[in-house]
C-alpha atoms as a PDB file:
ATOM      1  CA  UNK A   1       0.469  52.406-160.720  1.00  0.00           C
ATOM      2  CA  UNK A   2      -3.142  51.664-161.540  1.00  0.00           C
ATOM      3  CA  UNK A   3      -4.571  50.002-164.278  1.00  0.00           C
ATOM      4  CA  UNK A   4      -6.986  51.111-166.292  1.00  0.00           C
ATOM      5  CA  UNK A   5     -10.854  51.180-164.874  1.00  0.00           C
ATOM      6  CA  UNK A   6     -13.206  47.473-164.832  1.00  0.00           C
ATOM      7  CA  UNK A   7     -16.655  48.269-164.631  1.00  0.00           C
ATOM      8  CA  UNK A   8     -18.062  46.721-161.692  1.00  0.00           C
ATOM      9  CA  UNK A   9     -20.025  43.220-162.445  1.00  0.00           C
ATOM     10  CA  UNK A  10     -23.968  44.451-162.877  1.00  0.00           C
ATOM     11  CA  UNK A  11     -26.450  42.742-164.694  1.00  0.00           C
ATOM     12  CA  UNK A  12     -26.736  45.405-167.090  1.00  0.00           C
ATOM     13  CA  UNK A  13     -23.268  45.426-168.550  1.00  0.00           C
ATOM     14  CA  UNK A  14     -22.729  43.767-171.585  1.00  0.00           C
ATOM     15  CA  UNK A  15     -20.440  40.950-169.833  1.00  0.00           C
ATOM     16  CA  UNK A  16     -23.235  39.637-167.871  1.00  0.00           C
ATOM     17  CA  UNK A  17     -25.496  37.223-169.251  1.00  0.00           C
ATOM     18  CA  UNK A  18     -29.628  38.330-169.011  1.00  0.00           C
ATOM     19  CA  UNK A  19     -32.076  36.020-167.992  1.00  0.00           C
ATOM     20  CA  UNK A  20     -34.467  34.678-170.246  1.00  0.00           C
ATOM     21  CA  UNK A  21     -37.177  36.820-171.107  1.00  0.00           C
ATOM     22  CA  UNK A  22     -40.915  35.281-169.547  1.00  0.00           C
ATOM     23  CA  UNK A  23     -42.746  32.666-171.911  1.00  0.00           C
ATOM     24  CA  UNK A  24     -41.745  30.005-174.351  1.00  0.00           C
ATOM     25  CA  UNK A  25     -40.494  32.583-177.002  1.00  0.00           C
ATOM     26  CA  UNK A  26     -36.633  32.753-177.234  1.00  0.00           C
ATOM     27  CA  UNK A  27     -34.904  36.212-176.956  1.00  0.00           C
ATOM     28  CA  UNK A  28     -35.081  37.963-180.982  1.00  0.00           C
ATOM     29  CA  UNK A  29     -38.418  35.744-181.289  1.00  0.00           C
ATOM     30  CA  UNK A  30     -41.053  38.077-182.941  1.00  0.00           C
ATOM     31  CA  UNK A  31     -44.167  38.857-180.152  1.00  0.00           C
ATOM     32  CA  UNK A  32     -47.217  36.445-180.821  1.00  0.00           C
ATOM     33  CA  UNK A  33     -50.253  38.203-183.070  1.00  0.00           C
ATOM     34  CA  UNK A  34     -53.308  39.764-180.603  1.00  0.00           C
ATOM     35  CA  UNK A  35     -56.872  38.703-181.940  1.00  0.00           C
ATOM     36  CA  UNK A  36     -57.427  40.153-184.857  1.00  0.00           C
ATOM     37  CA  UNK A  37     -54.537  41.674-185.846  1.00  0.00           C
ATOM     38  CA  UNK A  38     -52.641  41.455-188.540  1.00  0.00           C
ATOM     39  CA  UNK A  39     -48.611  39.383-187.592  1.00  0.00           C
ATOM     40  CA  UNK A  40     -45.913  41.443-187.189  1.00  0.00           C
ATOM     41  CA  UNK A  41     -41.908  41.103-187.868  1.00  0.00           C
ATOM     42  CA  UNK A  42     -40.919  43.789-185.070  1.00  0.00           C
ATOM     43  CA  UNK A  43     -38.492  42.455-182.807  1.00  0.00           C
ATOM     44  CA  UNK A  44     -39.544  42.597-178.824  1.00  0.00           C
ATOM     45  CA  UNK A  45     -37.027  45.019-176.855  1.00  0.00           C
ATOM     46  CA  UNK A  46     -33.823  42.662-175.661  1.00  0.00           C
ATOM     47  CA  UNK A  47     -32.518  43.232-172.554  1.00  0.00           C
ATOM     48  CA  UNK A  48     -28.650  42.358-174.211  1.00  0.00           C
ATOM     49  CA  UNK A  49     -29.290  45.171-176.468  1.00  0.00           C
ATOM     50  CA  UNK A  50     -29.980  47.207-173.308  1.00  0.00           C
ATOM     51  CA  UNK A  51     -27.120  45.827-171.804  1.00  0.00           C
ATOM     52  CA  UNK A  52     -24.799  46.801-174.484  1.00  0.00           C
ATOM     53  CA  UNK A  53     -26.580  50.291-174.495  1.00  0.00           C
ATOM     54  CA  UNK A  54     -25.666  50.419-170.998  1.00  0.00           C
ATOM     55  CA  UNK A  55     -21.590  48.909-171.354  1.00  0.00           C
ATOM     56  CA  UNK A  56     -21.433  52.307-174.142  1.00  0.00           C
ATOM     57  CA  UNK A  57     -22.401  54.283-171.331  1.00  0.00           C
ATOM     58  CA  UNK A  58     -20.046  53.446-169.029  1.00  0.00           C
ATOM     59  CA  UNK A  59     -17.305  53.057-171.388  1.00  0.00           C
ATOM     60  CA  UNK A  60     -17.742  57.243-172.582  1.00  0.00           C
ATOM     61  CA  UNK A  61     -17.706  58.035-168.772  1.00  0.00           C
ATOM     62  CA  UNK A  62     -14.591  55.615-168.148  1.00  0.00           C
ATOM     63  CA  UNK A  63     -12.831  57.701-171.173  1.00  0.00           C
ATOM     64  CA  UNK A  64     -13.639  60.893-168.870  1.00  0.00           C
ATOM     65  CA  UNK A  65     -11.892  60.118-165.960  1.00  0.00           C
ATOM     66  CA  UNK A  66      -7.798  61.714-165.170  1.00  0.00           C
ATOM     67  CA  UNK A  67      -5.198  60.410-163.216  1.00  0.00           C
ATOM     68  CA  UNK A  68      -3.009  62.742-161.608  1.00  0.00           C
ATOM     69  CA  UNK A  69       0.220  60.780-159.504  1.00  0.00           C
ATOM     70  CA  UNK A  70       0.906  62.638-156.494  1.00  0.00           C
ATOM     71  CA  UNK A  71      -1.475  65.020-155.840  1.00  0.00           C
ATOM     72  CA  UNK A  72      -2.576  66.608-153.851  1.00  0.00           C
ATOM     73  CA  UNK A  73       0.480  64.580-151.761  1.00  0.00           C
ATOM     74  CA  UNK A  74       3.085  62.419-152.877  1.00  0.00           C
ATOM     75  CA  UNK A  75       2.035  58.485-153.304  1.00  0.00           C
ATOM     76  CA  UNK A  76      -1.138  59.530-153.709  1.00  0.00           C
ATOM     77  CA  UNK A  77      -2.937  59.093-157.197  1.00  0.00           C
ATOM     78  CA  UNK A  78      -5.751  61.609-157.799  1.00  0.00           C
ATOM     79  CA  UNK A  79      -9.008  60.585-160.377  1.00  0.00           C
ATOM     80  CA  UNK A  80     -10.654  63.639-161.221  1.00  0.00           C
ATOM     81  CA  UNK A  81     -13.738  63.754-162.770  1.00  0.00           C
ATOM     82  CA  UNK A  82     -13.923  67.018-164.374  1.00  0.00           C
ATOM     83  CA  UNK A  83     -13.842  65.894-167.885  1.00  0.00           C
ATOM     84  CA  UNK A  84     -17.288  64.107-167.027  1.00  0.00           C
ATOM     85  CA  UNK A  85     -19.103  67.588-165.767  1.00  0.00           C
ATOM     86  CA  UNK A  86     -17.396  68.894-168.668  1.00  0.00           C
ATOM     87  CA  UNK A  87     -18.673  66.611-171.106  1.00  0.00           C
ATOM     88  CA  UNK A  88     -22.352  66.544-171.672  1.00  0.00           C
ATOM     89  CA  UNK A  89     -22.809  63.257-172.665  1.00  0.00           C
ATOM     90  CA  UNK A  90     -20.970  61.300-170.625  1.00  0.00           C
ATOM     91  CA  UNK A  91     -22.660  63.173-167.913  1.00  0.00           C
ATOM     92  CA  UNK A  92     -25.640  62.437-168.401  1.00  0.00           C
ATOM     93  CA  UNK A  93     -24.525  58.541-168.864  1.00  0.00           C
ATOM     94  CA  UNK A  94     -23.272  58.461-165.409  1.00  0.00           C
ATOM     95  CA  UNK A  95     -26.759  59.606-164.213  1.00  0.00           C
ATOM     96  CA  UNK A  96     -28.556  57.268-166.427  1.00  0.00           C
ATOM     97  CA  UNK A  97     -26.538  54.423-165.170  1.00  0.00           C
ATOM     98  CA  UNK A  98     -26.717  55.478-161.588  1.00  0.00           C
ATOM     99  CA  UNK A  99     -30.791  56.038-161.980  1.00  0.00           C
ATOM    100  CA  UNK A 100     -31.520  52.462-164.252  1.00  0.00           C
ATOM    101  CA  UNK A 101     -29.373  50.794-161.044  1.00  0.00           C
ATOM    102  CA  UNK A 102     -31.455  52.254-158.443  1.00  0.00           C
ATOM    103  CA  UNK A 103     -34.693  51.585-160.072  1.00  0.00           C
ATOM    104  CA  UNK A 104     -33.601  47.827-160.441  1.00  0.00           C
ATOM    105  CA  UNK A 105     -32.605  47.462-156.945  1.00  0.00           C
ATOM    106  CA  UNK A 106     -35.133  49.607-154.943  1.00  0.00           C
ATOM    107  CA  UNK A 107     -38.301  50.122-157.583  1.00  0.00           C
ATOM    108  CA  UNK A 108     -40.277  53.049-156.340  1.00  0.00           C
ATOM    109  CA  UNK A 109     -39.225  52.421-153.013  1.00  0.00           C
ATOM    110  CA  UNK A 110     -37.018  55.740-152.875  1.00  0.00           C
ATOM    111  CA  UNK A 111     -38.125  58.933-151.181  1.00  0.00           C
ATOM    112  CA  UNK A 112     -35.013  61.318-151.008  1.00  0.00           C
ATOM    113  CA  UNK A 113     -31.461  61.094-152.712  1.00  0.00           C
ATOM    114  CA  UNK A 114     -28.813  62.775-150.068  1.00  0.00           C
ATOM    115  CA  UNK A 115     -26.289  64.986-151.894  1.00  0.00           C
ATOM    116  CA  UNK A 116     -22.715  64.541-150.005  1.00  0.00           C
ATOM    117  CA  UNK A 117     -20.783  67.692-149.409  1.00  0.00           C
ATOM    118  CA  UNK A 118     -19.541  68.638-151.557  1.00  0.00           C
ATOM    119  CA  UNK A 119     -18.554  66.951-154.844  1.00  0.00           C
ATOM    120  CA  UNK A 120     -22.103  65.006-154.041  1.00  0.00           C
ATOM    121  CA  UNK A 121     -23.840  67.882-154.701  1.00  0.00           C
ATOM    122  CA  UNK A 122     -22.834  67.569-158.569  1.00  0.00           C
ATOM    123  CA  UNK A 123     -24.642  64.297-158.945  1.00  0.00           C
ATOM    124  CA  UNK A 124     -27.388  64.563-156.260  1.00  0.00           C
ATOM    125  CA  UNK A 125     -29.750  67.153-157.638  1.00  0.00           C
ATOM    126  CA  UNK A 126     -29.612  65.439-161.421  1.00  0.00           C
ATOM    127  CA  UNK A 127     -30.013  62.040-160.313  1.00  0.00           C
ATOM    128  CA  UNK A 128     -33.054  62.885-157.599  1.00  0.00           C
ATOM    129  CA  UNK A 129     -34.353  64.517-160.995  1.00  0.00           C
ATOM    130  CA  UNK A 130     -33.813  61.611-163.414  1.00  0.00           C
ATOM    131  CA  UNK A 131     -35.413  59.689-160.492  1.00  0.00           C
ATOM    132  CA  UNK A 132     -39.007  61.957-160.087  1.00  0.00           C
ATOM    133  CA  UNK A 133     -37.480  62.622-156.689  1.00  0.00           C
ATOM    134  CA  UNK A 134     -36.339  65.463-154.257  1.00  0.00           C
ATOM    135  CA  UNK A 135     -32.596  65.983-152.522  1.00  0.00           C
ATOM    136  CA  UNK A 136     -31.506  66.624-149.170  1.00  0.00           C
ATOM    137  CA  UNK A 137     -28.044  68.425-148.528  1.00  0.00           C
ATOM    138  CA  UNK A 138     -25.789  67.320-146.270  1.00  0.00           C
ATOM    139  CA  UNK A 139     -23.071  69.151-145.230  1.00  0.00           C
ATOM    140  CA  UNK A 140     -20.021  70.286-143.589  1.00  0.00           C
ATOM    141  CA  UNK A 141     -20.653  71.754-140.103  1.00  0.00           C
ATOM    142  CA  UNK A 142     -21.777  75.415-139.799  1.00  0.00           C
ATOM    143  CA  UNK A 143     -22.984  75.619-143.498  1.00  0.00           C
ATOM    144  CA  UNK A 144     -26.626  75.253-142.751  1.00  0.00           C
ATOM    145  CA  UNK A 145     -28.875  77.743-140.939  1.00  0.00           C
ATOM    146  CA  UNK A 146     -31.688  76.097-138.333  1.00  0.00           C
ATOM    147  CA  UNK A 147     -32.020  73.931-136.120  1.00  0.00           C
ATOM    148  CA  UNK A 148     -29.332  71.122-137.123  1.00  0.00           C
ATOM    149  CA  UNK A 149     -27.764  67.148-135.936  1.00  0.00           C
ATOM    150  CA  UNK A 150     -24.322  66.474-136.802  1.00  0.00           C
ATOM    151  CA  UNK A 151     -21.544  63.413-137.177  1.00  0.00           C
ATOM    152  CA  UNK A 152     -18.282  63.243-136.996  1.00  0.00           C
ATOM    153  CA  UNK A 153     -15.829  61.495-138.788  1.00  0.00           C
ATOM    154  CA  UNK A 154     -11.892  60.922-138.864  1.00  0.00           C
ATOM    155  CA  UNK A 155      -9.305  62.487-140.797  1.00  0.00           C
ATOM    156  CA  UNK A 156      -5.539  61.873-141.200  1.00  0.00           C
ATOM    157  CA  UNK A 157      -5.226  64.372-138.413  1.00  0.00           C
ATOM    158  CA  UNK A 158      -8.020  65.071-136.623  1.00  0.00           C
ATOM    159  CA  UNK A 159     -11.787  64.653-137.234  1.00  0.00           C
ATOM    160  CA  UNK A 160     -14.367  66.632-139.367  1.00  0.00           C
ATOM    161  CA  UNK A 161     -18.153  66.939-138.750  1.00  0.00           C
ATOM    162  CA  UNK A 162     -21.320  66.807-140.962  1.00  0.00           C
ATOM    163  CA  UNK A 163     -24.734  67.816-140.142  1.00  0.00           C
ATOM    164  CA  UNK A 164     -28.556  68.026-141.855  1.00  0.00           C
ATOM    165  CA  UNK A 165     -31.461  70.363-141.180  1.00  0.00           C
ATOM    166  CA  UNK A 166     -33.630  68.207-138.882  1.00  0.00           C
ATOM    167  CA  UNK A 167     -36.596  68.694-141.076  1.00  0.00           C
ATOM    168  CA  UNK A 168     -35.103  67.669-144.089  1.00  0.00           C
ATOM    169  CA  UNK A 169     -36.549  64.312-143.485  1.00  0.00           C
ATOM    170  CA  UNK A 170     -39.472  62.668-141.374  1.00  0.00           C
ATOM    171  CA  UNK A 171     -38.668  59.473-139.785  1.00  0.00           C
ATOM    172  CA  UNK A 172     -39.051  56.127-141.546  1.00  0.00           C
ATOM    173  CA  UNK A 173     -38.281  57.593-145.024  1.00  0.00           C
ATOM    174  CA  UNK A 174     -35.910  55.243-147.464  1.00  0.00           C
ATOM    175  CA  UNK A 175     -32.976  57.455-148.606  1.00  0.00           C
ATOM    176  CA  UNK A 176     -29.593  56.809-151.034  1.00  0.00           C
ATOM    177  CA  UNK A 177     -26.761  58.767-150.362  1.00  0.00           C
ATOM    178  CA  UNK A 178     -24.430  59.722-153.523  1.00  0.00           C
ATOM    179  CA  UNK A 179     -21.376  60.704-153.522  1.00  0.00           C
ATOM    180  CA  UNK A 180     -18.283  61.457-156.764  1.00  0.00           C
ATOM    181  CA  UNK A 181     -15.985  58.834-155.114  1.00  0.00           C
ATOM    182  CA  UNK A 182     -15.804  56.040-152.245  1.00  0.00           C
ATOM    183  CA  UNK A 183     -12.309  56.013-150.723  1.00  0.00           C
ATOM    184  CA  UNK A 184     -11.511  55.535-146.873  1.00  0.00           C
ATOM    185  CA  UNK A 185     -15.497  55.720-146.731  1.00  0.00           C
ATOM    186  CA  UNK A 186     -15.202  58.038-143.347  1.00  0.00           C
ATOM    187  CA  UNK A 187     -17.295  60.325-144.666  1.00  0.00           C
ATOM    188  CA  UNK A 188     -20.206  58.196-146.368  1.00  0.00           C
ATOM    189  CA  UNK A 189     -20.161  56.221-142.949  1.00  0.00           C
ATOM    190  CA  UNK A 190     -20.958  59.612-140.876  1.00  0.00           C
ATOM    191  CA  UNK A 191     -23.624  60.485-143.731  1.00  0.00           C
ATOM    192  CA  UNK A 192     -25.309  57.003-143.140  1.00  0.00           C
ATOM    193  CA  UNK A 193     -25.370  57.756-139.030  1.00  0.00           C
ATOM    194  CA  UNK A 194     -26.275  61.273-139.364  1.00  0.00           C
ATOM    195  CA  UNK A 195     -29.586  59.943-141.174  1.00  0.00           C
ATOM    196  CA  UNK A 196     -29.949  57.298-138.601  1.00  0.00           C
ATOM    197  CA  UNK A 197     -29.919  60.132-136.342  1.00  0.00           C
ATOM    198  CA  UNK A 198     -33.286  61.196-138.015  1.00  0.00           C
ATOM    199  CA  UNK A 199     -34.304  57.610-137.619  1.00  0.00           C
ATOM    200  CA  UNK A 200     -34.807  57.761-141.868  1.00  0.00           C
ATOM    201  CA  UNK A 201     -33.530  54.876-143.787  1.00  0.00           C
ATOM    202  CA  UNK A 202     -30.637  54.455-145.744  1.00  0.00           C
ATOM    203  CA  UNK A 203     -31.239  52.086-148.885  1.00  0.00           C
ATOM    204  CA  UNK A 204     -27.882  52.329-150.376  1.00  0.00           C
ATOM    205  CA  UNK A 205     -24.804  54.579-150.725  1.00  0.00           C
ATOM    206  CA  UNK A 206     -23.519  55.291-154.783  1.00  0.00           C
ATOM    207  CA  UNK A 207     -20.618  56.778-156.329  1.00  0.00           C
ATOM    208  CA  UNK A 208     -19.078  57.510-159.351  1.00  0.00           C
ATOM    209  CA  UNK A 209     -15.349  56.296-158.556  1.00  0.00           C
ATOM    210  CA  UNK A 210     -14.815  53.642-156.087  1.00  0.00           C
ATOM    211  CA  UNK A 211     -10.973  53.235-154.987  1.00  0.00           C
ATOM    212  CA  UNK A 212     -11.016  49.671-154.371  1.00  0.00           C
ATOM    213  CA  UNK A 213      -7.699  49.431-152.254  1.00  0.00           C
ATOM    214  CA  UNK A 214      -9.090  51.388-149.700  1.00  0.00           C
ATOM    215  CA  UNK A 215     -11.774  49.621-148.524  1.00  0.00           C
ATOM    216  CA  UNK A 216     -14.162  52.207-147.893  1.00  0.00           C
ATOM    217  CA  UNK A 217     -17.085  49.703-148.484  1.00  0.00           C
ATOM    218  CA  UNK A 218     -16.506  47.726-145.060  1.00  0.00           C
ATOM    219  CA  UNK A 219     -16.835  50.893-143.331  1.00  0.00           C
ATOM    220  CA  UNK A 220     -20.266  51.145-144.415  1.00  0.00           C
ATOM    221  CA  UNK A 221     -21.404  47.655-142.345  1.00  0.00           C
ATOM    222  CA  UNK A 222     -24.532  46.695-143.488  1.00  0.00           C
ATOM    223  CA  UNK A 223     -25.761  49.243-146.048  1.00  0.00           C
ATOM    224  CA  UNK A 224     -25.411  48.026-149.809  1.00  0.00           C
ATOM    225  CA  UNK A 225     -22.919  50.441-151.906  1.00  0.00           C
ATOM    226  CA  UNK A 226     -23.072  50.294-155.349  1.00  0.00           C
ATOM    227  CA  UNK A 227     -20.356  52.338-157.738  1.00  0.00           C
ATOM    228  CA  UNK A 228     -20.229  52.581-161.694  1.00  0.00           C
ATOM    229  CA  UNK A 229     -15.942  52.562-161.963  1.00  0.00           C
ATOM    230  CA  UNK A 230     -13.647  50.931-159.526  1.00  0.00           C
ATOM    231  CA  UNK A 231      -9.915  51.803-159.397  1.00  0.00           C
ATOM    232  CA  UNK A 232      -7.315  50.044-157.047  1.00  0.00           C
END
């Protein structure tokens, strides 16, 4: 069976060690006086204490997630993450932890987040809004009207397709796919052509859940993937 979740190794959980704040003044050191005004005992902001913040957060979405064995087929282990749409706040931790990682990693660099059909679509709309930004769908075929370009990917039997409105984005505009949960990583792969198809740029792929065993990661080649709880 699978033991319990290990947050993945970011510099904003509490495990890691933060650099060393710019200047001579040690971390808890109180700022140095402006001209003319009077000195001051308020701490600067630490970036431990964020850290710490940040290990709370993932810890009350960690407490969210089931495990069901054998469903929905014997052998296999099912995480649902229903108790974290249910749950307000550790809802809105996972999309404060997935939007403080992206800003760290890309800056303002990001135009569009791409919502993955069709658990994506839970996280994809509040995270392009906790980032100032917009979201693209993309979906199973034959759920979008207009002109479309589609991908195709392999399942245990058989192969399914995705597709995206082909004005959804122009070309040479940075994108992050998001996803609830990285497993064989069939699908995120076909997302990641499908924009390539629209010659846009992928940044990175997220998820909530990554099922480590699996290896979905590989599949993506050369785009980073980043994911807040990792499961064997």
């Amino acid at each position: 069976m699978v033991g319990p979740a290990h947050p993945n190794p970011d510099p904003f959980h509490a495990g890691a060690e933060p650099p060393w704040a710019p200047g001579p003044a040690p971390w808890g050191a109180p700022p140095p006086p402006r001209a003319g005004a009077e000195p001051t005992n308020r701490l600067l902001p630490s970036r431990r204490a964020d850290a710490e913040m940040a290990d709370s957060e993932l810890q009350l979405v960690a407490r969210r997630i089931r495990s069901f064995p054998d469903f929905p087929v014997p052998g296999v282990l099912f995480r649902d993450i229903s108790p974290v749409l249910k749950d307000p706040d550790s809802f809105r931790a996972s999309i404060s932890l997935l939007a403080n990682h992206l800003k760290k990693a890309h800056g303002g660099r990001i135009d569009y987040i791409a919502g993955l059909d069709s658990r994506g679509f839970l996280f994809g709309p509040s995270l392009a809004q906790e980032l100032g930004l917009g979201c693209v769908l993309i979906r199973k075929r034959g759920k979008l009207p207009g002109p479309t370009v589609c991908a195709s990917y392999a399942l245990e039997y058989g192969k399914a397709e995705l597709e995206i409105q082909t004005d959804a984005l122009e070309p040479g505009q940075k994108v992050v796919v998001v996803d609830d949960l990285l497993a064989t990583g069939g699908t995120m792969r076909a997302a990641c052509e499908l924009l390539g198809q629209l010659q846009a740029q992928v940044l990175e792929c997220v998820s909530l859940v990554e099922l480590t065993s699996l290896k979905g990661r590989e599949k993506l080649g050369t785009v980073p993937f980043f994911s807040l709880l990792q499961y064997e």
